[in-house]
C-alpha atoms as a PDB file:
ATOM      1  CA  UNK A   1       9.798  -3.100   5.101  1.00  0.00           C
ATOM      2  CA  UNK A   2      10.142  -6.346   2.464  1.00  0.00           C
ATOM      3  CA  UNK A   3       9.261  -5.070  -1.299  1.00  0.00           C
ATOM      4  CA  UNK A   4       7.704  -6.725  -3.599  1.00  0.00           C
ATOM      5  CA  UNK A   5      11.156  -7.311  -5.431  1.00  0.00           C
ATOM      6  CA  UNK A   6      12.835  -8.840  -2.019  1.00  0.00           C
ATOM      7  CA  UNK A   7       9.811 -10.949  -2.139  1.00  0.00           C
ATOM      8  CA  UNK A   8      10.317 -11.905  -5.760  1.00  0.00           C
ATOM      9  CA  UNK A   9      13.719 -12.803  -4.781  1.00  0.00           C
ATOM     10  CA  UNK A  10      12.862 -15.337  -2.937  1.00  0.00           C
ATOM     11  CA  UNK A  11       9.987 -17.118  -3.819  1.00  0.00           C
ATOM     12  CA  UNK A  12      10.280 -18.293  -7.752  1.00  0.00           C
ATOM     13  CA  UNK A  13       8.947 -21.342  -8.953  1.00  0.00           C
ATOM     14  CA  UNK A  14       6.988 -23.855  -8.196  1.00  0.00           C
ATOM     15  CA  UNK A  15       3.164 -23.157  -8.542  1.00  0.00           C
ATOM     16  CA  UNK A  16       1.049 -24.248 -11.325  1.00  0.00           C
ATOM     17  CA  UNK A  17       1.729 -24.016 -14.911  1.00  0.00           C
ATOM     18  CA  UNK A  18       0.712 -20.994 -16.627  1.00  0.00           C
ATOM     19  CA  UNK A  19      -1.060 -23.157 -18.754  1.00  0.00           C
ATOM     20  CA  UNK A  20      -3.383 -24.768 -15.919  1.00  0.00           C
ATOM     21  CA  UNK A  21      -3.696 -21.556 -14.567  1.00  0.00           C
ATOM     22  CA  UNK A  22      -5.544 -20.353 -17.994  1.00  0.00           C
ATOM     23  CA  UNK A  23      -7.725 -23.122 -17.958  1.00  0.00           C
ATOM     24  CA  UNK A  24      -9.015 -22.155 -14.993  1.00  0.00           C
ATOM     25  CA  UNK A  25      -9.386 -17.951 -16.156  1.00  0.00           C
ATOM     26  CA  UNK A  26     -12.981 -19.018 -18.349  1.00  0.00           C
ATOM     27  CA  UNK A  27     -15.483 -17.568 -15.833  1.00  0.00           C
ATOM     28  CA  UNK A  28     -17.747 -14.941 -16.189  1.00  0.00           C
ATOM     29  CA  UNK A  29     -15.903 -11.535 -14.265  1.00  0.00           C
ATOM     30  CA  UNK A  30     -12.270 -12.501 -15.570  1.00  0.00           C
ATOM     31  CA  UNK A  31     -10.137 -12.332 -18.576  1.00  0.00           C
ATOM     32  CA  UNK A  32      -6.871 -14.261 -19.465  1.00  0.00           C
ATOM     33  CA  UNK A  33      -3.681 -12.127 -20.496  1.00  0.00           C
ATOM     34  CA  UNK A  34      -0.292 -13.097 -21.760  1.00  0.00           C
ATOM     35  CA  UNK A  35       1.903 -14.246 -18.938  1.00  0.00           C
ATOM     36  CA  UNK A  36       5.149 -12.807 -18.563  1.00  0.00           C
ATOM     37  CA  UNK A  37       8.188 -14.069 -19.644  1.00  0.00           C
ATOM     38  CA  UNK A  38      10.243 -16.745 -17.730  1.00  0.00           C
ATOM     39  CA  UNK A  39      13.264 -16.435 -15.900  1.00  0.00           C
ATOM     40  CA  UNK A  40      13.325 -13.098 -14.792  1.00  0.00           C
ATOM     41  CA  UNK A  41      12.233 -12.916 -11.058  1.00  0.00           C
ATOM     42  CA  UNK A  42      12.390  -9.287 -11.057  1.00  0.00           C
ATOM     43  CA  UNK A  43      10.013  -8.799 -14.009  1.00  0.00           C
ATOM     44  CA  UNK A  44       6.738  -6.846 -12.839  1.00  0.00           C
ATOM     45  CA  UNK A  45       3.427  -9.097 -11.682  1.00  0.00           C
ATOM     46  CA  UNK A  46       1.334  -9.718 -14.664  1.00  0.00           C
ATOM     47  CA  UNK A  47      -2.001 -10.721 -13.587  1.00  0.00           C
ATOM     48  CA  UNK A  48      -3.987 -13.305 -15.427  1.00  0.00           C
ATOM     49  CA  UNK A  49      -7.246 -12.698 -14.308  1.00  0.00           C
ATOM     50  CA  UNK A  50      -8.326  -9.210 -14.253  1.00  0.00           C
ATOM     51  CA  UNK A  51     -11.947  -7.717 -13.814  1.00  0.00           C
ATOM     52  CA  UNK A  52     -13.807  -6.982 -16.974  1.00  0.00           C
ATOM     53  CA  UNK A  53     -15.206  -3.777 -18.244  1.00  0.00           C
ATOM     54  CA  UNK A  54     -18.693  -5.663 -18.688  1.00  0.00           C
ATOM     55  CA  UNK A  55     -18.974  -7.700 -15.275  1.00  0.00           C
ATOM     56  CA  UNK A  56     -17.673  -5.690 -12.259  1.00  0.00           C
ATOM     57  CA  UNK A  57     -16.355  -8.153  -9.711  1.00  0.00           C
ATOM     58  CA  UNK A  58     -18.868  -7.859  -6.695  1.00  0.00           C
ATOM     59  CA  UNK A  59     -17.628  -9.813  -3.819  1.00  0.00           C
ATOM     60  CA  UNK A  60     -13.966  -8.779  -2.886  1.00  0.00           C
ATOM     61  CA  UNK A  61     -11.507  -9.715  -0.471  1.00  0.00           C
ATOM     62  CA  UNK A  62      -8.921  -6.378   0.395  1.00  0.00           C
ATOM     63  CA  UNK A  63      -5.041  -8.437   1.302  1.00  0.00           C
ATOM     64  CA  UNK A  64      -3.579  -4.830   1.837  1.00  0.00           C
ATOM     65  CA  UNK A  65      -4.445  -2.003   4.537  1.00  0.00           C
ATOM     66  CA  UNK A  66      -4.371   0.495   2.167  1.00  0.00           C
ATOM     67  CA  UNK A  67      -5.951  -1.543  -0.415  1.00  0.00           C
ATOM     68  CA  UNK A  68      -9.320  -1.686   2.124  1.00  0.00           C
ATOM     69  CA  UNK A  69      -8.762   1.764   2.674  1.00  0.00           C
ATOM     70  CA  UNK A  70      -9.344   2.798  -0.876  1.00  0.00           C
ATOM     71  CA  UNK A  71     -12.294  -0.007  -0.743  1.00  0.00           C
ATOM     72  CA  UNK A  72     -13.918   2.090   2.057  1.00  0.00           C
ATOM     73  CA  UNK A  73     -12.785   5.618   0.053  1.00  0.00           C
ATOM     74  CA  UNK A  74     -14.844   4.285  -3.112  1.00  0.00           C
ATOM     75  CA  UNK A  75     -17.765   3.389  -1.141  1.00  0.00           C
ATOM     76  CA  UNK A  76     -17.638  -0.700  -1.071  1.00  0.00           C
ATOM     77  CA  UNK A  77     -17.587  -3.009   1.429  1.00  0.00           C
ATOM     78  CA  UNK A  78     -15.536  -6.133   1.083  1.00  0.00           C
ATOM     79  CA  UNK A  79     -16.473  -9.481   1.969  1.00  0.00           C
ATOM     80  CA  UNK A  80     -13.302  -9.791   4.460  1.00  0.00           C
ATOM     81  CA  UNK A  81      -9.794  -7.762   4.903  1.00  0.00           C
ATOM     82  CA  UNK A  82      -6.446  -9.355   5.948  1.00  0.00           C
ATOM     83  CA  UNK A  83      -3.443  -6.897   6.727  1.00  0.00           C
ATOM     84  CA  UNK A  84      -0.151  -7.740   8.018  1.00  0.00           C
ATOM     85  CA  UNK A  85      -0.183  -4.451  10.084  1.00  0.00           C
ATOM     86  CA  UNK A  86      -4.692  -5.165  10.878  1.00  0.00           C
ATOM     87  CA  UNK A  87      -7.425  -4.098   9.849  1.00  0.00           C
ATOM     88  CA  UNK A  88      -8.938  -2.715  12.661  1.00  0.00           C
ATOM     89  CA  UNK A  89     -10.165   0.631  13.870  1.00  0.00           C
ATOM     90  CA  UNK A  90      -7.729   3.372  12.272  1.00  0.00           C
ATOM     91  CA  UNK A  91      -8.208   7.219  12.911  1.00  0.00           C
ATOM     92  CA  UNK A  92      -9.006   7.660   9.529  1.00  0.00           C
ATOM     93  CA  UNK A  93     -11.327   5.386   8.937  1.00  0.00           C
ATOM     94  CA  UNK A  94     -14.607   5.822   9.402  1.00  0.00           C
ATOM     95  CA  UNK A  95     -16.169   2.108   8.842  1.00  0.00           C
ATOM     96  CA  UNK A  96     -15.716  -0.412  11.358  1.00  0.00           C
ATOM     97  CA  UNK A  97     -13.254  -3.492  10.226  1.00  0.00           C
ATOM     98  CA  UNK A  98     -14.570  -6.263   7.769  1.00  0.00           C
ATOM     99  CA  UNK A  99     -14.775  -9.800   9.002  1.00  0.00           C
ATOM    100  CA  UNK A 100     -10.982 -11.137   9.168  1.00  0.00           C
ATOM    101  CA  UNK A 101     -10.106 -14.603   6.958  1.00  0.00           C
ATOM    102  CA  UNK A 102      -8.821 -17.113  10.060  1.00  0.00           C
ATOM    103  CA  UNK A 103      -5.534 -17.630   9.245  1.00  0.00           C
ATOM    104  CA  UNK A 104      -2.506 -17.044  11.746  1.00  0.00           C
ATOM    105  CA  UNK A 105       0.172 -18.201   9.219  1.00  0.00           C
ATOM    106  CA  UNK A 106       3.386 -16.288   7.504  1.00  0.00           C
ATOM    107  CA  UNK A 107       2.555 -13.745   4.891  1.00  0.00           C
ATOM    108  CA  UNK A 108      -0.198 -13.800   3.097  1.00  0.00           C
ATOM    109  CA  UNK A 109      -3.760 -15.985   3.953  1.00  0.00           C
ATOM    110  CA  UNK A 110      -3.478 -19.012   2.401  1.00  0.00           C
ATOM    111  CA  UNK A 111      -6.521 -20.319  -0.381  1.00  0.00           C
ATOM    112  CA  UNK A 112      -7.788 -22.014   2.391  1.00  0.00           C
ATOM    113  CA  UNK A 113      -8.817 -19.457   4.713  1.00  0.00           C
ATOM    114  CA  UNK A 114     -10.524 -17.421   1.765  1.00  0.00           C
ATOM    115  CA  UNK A 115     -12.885 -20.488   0.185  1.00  0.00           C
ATOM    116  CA  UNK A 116     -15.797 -19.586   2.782  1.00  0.00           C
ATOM    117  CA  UNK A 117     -15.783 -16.027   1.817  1.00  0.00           C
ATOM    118  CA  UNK A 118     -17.377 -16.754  -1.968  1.00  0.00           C
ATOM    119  CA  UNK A 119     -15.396 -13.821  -3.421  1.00  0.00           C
ATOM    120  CA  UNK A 120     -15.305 -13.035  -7.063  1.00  0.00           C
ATOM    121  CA  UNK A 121     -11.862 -10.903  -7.050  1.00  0.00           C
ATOM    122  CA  UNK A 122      -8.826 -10.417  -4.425  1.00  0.00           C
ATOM    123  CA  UNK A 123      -7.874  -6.572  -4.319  1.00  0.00           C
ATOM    124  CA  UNK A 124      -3.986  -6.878  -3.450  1.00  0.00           C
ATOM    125  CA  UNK A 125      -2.708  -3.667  -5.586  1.00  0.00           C
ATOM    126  CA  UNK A 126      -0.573  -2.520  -2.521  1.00  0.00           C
ATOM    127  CA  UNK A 127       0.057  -6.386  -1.058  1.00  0.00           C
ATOM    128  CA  UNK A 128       3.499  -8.036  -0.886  1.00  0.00           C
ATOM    129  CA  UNK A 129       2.761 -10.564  -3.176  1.00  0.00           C
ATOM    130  CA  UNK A 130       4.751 -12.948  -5.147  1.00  0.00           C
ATOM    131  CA  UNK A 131       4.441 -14.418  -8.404  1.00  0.00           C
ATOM    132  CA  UNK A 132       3.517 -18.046  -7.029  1.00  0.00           C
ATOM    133  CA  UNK A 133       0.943 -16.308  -4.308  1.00  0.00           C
ATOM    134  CA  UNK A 134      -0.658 -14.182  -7.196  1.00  0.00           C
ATOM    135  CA  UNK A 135      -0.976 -17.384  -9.665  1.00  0.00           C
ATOM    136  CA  UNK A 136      -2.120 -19.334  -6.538  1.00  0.00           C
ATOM    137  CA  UNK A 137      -5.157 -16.344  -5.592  1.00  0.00           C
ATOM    138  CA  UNK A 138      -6.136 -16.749  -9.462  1.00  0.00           C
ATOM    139  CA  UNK A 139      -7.106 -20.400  -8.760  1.00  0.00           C
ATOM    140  CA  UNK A 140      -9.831 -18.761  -6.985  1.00  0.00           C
ATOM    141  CA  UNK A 141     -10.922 -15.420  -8.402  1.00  0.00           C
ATOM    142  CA  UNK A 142      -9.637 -12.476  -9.987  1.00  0.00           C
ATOM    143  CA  UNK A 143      -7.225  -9.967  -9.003  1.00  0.00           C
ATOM    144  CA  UNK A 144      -7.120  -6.019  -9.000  1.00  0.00           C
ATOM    145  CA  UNK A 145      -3.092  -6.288  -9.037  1.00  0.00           C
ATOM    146  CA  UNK A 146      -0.779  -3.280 -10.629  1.00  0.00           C
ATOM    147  CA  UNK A 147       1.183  -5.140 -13.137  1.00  0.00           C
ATOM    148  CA  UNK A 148       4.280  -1.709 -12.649  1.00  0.00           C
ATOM    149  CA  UNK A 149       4.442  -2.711  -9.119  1.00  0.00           C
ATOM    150  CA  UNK A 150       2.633  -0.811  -5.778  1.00  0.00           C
ATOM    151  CA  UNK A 151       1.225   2.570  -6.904  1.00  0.00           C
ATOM    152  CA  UNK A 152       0.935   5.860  -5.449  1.00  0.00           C
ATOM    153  CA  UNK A 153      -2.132   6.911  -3.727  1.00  0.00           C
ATOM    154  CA  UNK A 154      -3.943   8.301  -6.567  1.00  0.00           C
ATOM    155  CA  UNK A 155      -2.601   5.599  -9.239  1.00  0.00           C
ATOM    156  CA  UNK A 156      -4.335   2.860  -6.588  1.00  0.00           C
ATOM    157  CA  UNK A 157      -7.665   4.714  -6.222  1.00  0.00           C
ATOM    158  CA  UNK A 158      -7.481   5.196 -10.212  1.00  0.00           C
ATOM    159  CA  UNK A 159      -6.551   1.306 -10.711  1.00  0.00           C
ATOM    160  CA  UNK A 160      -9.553   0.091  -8.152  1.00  0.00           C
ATOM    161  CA  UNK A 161     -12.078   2.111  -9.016  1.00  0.00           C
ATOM    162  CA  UNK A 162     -11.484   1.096 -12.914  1.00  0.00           C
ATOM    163  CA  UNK A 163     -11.880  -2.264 -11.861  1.00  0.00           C
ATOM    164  CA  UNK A 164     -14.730  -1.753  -9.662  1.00  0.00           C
ATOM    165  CA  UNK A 165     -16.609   0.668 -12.434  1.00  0.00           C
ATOM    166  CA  UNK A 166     -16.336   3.491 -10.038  1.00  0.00           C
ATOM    167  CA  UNK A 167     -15.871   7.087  -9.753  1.00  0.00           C
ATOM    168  CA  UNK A 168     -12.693   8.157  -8.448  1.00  0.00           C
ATOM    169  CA  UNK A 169     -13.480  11.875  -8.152  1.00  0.00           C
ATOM    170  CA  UNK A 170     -15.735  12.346  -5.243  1.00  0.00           C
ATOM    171  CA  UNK A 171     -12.574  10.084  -2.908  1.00  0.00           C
ATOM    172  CA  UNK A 172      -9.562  12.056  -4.562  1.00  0.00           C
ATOM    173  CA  UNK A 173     -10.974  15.556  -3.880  1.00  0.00           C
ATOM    174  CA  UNK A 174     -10.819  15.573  -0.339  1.00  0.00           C
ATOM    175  CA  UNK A 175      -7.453  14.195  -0.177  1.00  0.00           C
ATOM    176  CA  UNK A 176      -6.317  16.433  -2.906  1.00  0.00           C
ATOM    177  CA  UNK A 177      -7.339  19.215  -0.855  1.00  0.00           C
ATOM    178  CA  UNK A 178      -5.950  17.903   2.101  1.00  0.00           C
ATOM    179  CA  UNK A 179      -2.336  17.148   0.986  1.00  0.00           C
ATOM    180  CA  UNK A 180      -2.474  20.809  -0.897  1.00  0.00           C
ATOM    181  CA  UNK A 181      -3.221  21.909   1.957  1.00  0.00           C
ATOM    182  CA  UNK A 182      -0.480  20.651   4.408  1.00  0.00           C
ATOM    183  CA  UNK A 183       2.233  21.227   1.159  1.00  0.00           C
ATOM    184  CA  UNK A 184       1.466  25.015   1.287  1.00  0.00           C
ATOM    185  CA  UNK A 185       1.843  24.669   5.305  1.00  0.00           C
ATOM    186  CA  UNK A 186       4.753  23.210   5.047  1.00  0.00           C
ATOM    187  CA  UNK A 187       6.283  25.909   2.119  1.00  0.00           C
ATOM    188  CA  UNK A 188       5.083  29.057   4.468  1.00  0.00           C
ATOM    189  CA  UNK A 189       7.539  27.515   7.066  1.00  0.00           C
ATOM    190  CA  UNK A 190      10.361  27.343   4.846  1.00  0.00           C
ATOM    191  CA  UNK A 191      10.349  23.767   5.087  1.00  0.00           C
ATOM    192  CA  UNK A 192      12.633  22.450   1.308  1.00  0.00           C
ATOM    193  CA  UNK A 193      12.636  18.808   3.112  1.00  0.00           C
ATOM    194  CA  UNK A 194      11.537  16.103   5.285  1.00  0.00           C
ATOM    195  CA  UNK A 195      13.545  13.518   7.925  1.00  0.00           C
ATOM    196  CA  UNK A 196      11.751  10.828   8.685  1.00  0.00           C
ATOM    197  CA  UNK A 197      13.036   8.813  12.401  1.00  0.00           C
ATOM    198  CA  UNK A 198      12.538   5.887  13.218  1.00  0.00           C
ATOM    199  CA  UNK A 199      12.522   5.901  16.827  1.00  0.00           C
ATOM    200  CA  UNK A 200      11.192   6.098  20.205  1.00  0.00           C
ATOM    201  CA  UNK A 201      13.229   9.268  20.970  1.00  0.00           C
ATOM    202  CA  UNK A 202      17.103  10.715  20.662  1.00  0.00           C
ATOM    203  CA  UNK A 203      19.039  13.206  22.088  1.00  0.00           C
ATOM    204  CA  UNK A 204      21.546  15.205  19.390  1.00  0.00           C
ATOM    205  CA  UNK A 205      24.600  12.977  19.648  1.00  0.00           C
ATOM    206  CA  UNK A 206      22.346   9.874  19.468  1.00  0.00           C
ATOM    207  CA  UNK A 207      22.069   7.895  15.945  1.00  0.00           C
ATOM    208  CA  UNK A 208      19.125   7.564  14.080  1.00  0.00           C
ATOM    209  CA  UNK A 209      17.675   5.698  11.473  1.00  0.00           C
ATOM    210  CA  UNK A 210      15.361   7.327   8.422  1.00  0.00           C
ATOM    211  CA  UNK A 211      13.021   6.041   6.458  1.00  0.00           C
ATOM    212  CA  UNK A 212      14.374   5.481   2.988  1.00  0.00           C
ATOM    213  CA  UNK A 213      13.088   8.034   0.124  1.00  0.00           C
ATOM    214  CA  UNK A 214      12.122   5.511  -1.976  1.00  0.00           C
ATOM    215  CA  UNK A 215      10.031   4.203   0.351  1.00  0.00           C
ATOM    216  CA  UNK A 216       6.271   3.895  -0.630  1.00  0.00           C
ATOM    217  CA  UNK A 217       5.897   7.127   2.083  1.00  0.00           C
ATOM    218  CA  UNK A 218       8.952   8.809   0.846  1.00  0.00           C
ATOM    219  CA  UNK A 219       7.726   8.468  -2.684  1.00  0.00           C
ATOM    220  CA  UNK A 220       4.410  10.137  -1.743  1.00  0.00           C
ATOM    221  CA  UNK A 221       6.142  13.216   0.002  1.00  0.00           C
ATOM    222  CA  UNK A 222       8.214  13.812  -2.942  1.00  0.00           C
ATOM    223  CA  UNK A 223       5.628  13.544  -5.102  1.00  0.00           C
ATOM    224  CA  UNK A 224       4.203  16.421  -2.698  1.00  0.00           C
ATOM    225  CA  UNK A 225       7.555  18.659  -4.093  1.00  0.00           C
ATOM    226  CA  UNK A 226       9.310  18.257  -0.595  1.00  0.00           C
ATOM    227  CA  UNK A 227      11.939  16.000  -0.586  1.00  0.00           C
ATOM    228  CA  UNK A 228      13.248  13.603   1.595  1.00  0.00           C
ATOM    229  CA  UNK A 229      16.700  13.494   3.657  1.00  0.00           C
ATOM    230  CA  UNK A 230      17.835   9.697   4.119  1.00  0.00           C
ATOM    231  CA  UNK A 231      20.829   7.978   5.020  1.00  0.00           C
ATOM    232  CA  UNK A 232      21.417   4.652   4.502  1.00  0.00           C
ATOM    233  CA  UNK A 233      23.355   4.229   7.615  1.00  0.00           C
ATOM    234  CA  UNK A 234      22.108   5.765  11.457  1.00  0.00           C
ATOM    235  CA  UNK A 235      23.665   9.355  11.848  1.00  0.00           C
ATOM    236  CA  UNK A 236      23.491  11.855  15.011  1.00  0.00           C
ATOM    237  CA  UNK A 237      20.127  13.133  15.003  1.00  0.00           C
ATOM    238  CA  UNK A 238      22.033  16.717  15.179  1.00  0.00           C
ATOM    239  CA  UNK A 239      23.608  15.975  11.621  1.00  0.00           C
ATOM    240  CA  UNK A 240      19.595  15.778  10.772  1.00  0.00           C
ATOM    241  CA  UNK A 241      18.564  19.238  11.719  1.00  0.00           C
ATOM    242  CA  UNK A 242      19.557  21.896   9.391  1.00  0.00           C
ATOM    243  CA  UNK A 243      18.005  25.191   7.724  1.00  0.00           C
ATOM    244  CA  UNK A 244      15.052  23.734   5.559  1.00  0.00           C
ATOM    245  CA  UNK A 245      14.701  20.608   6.733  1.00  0.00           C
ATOM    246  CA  UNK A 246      11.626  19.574   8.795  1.00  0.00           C
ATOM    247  CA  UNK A 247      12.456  16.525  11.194  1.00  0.00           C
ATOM    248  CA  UNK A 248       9.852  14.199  12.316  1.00  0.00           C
ATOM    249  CA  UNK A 249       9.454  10.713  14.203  1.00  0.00           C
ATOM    250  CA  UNK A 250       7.909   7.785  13.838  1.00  0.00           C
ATOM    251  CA  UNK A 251       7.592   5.748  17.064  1.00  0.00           C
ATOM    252  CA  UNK A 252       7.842   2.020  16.802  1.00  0.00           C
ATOM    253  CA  UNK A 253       4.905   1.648  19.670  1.00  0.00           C
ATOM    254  CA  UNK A 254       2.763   3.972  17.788  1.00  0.00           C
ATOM    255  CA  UNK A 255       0.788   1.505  16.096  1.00  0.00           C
ATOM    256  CA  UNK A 256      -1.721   4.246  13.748  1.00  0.00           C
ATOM    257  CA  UNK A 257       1.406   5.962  12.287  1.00  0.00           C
ATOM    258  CA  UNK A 258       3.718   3.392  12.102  1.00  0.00           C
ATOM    259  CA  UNK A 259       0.724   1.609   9.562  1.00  0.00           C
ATOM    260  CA  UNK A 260      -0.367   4.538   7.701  1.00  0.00           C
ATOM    261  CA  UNK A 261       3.393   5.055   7.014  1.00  0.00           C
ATOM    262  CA  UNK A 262       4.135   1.776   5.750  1.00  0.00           C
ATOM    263  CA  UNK A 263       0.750   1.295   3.677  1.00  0.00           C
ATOM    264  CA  UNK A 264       0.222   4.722   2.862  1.00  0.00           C
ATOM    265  CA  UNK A 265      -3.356   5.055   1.141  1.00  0.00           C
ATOM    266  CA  UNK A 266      -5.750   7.989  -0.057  1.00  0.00           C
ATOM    267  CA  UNK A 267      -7.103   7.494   3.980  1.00  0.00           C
ATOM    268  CA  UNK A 268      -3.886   7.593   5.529  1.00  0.00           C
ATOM    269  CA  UNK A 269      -1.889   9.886   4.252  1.00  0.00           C
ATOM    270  CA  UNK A 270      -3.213  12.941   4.798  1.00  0.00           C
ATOM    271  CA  UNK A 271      -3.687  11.810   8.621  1.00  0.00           C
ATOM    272  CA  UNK A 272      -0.288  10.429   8.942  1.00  0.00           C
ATOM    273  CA  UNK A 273       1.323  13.718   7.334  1.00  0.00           C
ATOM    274  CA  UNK A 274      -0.602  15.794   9.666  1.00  0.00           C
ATOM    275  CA  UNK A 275       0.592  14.019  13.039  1.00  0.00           C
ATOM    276  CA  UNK A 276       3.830  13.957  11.802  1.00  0.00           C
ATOM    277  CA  UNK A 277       4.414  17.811  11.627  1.00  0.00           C
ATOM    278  CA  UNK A 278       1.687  18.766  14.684  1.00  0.00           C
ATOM    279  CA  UNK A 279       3.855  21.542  16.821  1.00  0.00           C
ATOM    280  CA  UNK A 280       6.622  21.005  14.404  1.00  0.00           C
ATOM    281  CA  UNK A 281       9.100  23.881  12.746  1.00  0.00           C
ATOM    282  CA  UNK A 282      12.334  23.185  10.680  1.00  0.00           C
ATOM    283  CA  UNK A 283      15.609  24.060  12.029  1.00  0.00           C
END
């Protein structure tokens, strides 16, 4: 999975001039900020134009699974959705997919493909986006962006719904509940943490892979109270299964759980938790 800070590695300059790009931030729906300071390309995204208080945007464009997830969680249908794992039918969701921007390109849709859709503001809190893409959507709109980086399922529902003038309560409750629920599950089997494979299978002397505990999904289990066991390189999957420690696989050609793991939103990640453990006990 590419972060946001791989990303900001590698695409730096260029793009218009902060200047030009506040020029263009008068409209009715938007607000101009400071920009942040040059020459760090690790410095966190600092949006220009930003929904205001006074003029909910109404038209929006989700660039993030999980960002249309919390779209649909809040009760709002966007104009169009673009995802780099689709936006298609998903187990937890319960509204078919939005109308899909035609673009077939690297990374993100281009300012082309998003003219015909009219929005007034680009929801992208949980996109890989650059600093040159994110001055590049304000040409057009503004942007629900987290200036700290991609949040945490409830910091993204919070952020959104702020910018939509929205009540986050009635969409956290459920999930609330539902990750309560599966943390208590998980305590009463004496599970302290989680291994996440990546794989299609393995026998015990066969290496595996785990997802990284800083890893949007690893930071969401932890913030559960069950931590994560990850190696940075492959280890026998036997070295893996020890008192406390409940193992679980994601499978490459699992398309469902391999998205709601790498986007994981206030739709997903109840679901994807669930699968994960189903007929599951710790060493």
């Amino acid at each position: 999975m590419t972060s946001r800070r791989d990303l900001l590695r590698l695409a730096v300059g260029g793009g218009l001039t902060l200047a030009a790009l506040a020029a263009c931030g008068g409209e009715r729906g938007a607000t101009t900020t400071s920009s942040p300071a040059a020459g760090d390309p690790l410095a966190p995204l600092t949006p220009i134009r930003t929904p205001t208080p006074d003029a909910p945007p109404r038209r929006l464009i989700a660039l993030s699974s999980a960002d249309l997830d919390v779209l649909h969680a809040l009760g709002r249908e966007p104009e169009a959705a673009w995802a780099v794992d689709g936006t298609g039918p998903r187990p937890w969701r319960e509204r078919p997919a939005p109308p899909r921007p035609g673009w077939e390109g690297p990374g993100l849709p281009g300012l082309r493909s998003l003219l015909p859709f009219g929005v007034d503001a680009f929801v992208l809190a949980a996109a890989d986006v650059s600093a040159d893409q994110l001055r590049g959507y304000e040409r057009l709109a503004a942007v629900i962006v987290d200036p700290e980086g991609r949040p945490g399922w409830r910091a993204h529902l919070d952020l959104v719904a702020g910018a939509l003038d929205r009540d986050p309560a009635p969409a956290a409750g459920p999930t609330e509940e539902a990750l309560d629920a599966w943390t208590r599950g998980q305590r009463r089997l004496g599970v302290e943490a989680l291994a996440v494979v990546v794989g299609t299978g393995a026998g015990p002397d066969t290496p595996v892979a785990t997802l990284a505990a800083d890893s949007p999904f690893g930071a969401e289990v932890r913030a559960l109270g069950v931590d994560v066991l990850a190696h940075g390189e492959p280890r026998p999957y036997r070295e893996l299964r020890r008192p406390g420690v409940q193992v679980v696989r994601v499978d490459p050609r699992d398309g469902d759980l391999v998205a709601a793991v790498r986007q994981p939103s206030v739709a997903s990640l109840p679901w994807a938790l669930e699968q994960l453990v189903r007929g599951r006990r710790p060493a």
